[in-house]
PDB file of N, CA and C in Angstrom:
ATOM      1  N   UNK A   1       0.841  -1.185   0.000  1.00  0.00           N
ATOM      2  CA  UNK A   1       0.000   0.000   0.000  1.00  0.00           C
ATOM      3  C   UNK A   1       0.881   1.242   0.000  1.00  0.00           C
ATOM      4  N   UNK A   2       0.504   1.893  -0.895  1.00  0.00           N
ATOM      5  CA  UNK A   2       1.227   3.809  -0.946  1.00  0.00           C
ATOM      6  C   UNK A   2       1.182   4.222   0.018  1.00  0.00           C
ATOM      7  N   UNK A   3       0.465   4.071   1.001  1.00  0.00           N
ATOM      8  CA  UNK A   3      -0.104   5.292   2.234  1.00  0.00           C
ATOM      9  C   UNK A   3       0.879   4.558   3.216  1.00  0.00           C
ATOM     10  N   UNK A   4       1.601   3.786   3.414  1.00  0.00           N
ATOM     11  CA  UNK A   4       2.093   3.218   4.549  1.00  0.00           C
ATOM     12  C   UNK A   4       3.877   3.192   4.004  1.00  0.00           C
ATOM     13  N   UNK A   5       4.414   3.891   2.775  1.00  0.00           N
ATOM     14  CA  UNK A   5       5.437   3.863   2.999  1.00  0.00           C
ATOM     15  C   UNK A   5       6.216   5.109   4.146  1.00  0.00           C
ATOM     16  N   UNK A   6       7.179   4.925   4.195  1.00  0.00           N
ATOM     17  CA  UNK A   6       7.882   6.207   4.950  1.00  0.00           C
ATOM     18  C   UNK A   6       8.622   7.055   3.935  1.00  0.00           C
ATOM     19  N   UNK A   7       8.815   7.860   4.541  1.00  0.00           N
ATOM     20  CA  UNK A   7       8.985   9.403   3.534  1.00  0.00           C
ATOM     21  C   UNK A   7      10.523   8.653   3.166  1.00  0.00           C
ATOM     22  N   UNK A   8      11.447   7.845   3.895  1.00  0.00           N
ATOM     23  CA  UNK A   8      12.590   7.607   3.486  1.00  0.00           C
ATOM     24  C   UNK A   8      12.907   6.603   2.727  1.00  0.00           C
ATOM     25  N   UNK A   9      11.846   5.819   2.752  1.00  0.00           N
ATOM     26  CA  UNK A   9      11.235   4.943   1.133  1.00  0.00           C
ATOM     27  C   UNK A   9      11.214   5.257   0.013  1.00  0.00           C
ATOM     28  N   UNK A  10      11.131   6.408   0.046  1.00  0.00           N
ATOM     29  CA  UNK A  10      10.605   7.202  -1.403  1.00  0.00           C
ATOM     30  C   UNK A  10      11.290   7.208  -2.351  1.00  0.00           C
ATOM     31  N   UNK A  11      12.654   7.377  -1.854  1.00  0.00           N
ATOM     32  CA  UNK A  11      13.852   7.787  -2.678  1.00  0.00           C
ATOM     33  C   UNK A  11      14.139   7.336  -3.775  1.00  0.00           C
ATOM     34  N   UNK A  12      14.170   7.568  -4.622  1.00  0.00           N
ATOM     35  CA  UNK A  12      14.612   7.106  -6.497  1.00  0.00           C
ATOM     36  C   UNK A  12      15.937   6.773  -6.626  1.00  0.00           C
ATOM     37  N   UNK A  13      16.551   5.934  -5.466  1.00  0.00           N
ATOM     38  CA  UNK A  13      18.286   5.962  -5.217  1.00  0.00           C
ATOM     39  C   UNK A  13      18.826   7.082  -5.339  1.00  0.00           C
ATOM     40  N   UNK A  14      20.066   6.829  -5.304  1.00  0.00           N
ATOM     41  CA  UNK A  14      21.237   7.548  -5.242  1.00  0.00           C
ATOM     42  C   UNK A  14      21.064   8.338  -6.694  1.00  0.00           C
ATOM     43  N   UNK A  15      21.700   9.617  -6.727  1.00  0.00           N
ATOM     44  CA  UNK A  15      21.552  10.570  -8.048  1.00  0.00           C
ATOM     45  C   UNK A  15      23.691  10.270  -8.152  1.00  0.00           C
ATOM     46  N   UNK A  16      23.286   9.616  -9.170  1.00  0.00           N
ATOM     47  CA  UNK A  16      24.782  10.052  -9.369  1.00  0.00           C
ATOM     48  C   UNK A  16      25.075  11.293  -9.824  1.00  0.00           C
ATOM     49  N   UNK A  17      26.799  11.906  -8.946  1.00  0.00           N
ATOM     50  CA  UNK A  17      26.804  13.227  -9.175  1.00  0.00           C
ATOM     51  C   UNK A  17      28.037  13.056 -10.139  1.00  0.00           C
ATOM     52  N   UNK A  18      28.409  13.983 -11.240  1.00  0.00           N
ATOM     53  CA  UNK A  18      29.143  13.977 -12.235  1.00  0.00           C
ATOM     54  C   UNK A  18      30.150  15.373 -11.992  1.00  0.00           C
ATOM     55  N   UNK A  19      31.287  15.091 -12.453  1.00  0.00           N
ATOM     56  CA  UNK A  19      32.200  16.089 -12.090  1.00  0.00           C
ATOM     57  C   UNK A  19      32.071  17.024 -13.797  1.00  0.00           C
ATOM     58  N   UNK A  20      33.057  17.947 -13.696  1.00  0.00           N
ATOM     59  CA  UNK A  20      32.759  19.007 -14.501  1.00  0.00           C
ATOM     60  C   UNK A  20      34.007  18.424 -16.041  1.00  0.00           C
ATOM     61  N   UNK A  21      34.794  16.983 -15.825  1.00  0.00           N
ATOM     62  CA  UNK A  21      35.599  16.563 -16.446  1.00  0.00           C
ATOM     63  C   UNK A  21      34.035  14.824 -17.252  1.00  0.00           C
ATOM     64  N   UNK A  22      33.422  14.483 -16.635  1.00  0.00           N
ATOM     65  CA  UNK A  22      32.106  13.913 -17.280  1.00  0.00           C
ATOM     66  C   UNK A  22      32.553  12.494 -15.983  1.00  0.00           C
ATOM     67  N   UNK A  23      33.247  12.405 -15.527  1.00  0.00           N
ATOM     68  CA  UNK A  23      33.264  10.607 -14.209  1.00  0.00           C
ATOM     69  C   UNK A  23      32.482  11.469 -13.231  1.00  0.00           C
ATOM     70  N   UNK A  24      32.378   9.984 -13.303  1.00  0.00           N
ATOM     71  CA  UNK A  24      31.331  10.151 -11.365  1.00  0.00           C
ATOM     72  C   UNK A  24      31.647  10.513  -9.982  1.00  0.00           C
ATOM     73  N   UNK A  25      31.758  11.489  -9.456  1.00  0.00           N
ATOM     74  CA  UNK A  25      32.294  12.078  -8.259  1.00  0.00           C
ATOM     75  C   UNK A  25      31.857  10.475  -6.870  1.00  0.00           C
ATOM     76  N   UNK A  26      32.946  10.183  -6.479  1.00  0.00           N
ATOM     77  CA  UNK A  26      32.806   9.161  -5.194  1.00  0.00           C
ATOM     78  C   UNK A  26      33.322   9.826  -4.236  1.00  0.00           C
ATOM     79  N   UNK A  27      32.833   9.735  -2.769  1.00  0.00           N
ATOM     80  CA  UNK A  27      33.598   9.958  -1.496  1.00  0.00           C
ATOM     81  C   UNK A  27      34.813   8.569  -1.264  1.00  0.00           C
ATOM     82  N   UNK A  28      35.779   9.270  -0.612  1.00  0.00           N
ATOM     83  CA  UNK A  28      36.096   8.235   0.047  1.00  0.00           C
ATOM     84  C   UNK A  28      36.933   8.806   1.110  1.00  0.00           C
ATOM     85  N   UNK A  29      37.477   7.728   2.554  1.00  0.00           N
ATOM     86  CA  UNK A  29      38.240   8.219   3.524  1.00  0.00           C
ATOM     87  C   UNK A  29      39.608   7.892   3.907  1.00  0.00           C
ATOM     88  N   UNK A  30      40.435   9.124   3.635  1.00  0.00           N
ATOM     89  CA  UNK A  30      41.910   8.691   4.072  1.00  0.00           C
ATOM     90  C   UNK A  30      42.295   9.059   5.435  1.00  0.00           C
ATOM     91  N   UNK A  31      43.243   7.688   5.896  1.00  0.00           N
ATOM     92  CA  UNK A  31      43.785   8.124   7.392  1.00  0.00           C
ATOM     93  C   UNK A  31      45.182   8.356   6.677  1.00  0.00           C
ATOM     94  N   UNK A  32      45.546   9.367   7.671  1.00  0.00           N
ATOM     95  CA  UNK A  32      46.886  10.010   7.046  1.00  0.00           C
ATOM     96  C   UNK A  32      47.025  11.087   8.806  1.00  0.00           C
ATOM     97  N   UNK A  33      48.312  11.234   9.476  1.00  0.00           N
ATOM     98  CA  UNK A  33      48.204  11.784  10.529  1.00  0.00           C
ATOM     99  C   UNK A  33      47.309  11.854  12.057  1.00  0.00           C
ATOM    100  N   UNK A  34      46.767  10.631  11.757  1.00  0.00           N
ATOM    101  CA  UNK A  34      46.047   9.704  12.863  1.00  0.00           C
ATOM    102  C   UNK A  34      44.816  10.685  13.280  1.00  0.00           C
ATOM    103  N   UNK A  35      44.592  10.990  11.415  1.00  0.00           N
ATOM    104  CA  UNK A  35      42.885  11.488  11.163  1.00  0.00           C
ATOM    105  C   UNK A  35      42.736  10.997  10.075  1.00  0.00           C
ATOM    106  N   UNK A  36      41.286  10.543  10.051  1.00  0.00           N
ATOM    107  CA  UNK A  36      40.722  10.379   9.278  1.00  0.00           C
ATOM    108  C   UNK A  36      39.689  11.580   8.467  1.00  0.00           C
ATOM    109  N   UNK A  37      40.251  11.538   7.221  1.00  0.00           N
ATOM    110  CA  UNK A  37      39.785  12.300   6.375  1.00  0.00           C
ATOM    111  C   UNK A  37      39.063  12.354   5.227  1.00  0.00           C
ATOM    112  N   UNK A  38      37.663  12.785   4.795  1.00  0.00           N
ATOM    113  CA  UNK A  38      36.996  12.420   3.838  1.00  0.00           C
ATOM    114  C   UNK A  38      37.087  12.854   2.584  1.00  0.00           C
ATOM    115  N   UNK A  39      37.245  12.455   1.494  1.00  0.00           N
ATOM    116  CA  UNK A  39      37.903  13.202  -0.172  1.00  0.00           C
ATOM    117  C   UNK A  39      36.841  12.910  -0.658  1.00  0.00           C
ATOM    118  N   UNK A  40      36.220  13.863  -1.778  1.00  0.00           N
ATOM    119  CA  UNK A  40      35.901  13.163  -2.756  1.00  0.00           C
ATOM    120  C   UNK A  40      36.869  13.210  -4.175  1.00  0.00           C
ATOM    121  N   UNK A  41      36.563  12.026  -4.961  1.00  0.00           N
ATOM    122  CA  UNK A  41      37.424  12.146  -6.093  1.00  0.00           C
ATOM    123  C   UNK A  41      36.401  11.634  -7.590  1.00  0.00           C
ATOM    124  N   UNK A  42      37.194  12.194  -8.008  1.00  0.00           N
ATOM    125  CA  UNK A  42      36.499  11.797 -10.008  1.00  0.00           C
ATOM    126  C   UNK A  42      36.680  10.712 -10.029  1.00  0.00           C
ATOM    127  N   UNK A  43      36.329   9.857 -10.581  1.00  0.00           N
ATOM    128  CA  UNK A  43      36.583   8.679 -11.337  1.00  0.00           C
ATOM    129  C   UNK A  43      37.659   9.001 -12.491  1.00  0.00           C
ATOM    130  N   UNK A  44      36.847   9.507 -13.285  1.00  0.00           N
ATOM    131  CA  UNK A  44      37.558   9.431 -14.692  1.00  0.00           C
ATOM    132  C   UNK A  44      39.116  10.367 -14.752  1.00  0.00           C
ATOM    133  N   UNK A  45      39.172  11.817 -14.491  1.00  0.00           N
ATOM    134  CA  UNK A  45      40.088  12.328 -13.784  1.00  0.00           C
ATOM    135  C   UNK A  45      41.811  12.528 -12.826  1.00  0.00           C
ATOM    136  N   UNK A  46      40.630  11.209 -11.837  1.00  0.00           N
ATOM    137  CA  UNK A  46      41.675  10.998 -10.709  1.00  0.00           C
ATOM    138  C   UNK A  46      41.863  12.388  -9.930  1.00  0.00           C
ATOM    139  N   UNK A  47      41.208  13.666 -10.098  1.00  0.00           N
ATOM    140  CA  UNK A  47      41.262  14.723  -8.993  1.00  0.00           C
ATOM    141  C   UNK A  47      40.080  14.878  -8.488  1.00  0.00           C
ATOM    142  N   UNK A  48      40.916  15.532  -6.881  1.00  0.00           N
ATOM    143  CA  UNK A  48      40.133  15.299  -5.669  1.00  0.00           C
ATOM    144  C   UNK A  48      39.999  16.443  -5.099  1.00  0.00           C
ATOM    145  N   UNK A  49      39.251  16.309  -4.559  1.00  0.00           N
ATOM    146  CA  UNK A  49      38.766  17.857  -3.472  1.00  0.00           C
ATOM    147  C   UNK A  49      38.096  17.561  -2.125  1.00  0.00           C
ATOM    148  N   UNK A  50      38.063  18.233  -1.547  1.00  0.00           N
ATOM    149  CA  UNK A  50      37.764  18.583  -0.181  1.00  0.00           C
ATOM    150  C   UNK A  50      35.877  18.312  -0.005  1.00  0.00           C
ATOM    151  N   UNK A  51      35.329  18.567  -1.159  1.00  0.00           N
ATOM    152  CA  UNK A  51      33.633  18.280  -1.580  1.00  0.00           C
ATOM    153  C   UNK A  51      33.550  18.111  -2.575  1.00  0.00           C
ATOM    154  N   UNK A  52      32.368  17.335  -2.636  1.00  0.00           N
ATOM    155  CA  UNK A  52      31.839  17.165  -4.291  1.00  0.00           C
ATOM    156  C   UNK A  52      31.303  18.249  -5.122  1.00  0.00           C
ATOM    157  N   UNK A  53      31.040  19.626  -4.331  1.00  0.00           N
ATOM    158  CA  UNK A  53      30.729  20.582  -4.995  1.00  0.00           C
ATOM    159  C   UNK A  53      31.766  21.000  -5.508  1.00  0.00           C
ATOM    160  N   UNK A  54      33.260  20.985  -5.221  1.00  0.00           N
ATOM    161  CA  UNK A  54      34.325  21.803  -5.875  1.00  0.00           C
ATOM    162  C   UNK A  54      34.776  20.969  -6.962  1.00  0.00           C
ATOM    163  N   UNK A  55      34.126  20.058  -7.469  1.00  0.00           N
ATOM    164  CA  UNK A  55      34.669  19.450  -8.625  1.00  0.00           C
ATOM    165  C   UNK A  55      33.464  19.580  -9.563  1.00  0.00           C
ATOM    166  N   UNK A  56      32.539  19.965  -9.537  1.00  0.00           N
ATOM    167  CA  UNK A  56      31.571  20.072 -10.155  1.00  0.00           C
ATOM    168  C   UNK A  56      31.562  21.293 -11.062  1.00  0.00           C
TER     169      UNK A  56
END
């Protein structure tokens, strides 16, 4: 039944996000200086940034 899903059901998956070079922007986390740190990077590319908005 429609009426009984939850609003977090809804979702049409994941939107893949595309960098401004055409690969798919992924997060990922490096430990480096006993922090852990989150990147995202291009696929296609291989450059990374600090967010997925600065590659976009």
């Amino acid at each position: 039944m429609a009426g009984n899903v939850s609003k977090n059901a809804r979702r049409d998956g994941t939107k893949a996000l595309t960098s401004r070079w055409g690969g798919v922007i992924k997060m990922k986390a490096i430990f480096e200086n006993g922090k852990l740190r989150h990147v995202a990077y291009c696929e296609k590319s291989g450059n990374t940034a600090r967010k997925p908005k600065d590659l976009m």
